[in-house]
Protein backbone atom coordinates (compact mmCIF):
# COMPACT_ATOMS: atom_id res chain seq x y z
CA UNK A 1 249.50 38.84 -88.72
CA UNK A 2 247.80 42.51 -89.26
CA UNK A 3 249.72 44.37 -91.43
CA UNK A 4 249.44 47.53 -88.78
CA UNK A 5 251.15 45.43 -86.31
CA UNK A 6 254.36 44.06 -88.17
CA UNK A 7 257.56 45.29 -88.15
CA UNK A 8 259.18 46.09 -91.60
CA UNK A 9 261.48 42.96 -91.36
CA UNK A 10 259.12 40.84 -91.34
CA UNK A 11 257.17 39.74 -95.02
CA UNK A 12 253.19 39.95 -95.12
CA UNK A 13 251.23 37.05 -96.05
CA UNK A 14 246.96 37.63 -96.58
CA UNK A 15 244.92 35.46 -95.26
CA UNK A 16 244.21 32.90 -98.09
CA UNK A 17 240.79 33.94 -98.06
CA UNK A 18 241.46 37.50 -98.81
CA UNK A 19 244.03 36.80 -101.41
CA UNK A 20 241.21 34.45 -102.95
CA UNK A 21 238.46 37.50 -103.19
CA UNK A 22 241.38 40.35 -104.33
CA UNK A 23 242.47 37.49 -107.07
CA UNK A 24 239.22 37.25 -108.06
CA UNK A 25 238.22 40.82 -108.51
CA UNK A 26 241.28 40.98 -110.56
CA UNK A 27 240.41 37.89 -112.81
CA UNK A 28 236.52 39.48 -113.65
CA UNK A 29 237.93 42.83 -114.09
CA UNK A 30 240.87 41.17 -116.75
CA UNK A 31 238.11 39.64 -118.58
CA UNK A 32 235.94 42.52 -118.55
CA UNK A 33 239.05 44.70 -120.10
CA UNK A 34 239.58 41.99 -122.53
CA UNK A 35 236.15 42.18 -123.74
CA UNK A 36 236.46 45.70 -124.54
CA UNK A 37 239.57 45.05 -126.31
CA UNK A 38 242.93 45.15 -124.09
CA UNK A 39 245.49 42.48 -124.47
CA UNK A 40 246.18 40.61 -121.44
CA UNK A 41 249.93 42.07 -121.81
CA UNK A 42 248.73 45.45 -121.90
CA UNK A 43 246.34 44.67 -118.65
CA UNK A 44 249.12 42.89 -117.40
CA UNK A 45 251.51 45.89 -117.29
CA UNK A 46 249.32 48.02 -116.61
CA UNK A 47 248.37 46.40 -112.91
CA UNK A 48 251.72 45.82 -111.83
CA UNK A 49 252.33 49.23 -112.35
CA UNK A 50 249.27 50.68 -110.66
CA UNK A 51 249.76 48.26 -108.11
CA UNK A 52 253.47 49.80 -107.60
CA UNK A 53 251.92 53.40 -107.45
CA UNK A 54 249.45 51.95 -104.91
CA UNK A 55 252.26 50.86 -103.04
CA UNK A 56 254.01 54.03 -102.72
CA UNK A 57 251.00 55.43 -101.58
CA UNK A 58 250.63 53.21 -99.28
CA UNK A 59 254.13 53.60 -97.68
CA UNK A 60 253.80 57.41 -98.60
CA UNK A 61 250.53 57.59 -95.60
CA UNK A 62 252.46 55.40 -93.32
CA UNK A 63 255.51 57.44 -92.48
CA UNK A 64 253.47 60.22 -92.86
CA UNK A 65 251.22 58.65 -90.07
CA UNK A 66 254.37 57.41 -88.19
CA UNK A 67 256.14 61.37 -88.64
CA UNK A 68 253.22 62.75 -87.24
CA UNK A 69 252.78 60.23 -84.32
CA UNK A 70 256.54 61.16 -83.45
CA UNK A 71 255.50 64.73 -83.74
CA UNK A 72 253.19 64.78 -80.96
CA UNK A 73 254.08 65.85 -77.62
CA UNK A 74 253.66 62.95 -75.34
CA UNK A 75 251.59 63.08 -71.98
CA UNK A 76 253.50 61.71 -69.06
């Protein structure tokens, strides 16, 4: 399911193949940020919460989007 199309009941699953490529960015750029010195706590921490911000940001555009969607005047 596109994630433009569901409804907020319903929970969003990526396609295994883009959850494979996103997982693997994320495992090259932990080792990269190892090698320069971070703990993998520190990295660790620090993703969920940029991934939380990201989220909000996210859901922040949306209703914007949806508030000025409901804001237009509609053609009959």
């Amino acid at each position: 399911m596109d994630m433009r199309t569901q409804t907020p009941d319903e929970p969003y699953e990526p396609p295994p193949a883009h959850r494979f490529r996103v997982e693997a960015a994320m495992l090259e750029m932990i080792e990269r940020l190892q090698e320069e010195g971070l703990s993998r706590q520190e990295i660790a921490l620090i993703l969920a919460d940029a991934a939380d911000e990201y989220i909000i940001i996210l859901a922040n555009m949306t209703a914007e989007t949806q508030s000025e969607q409901q804001a237009r005047p509609r053609h009959q």
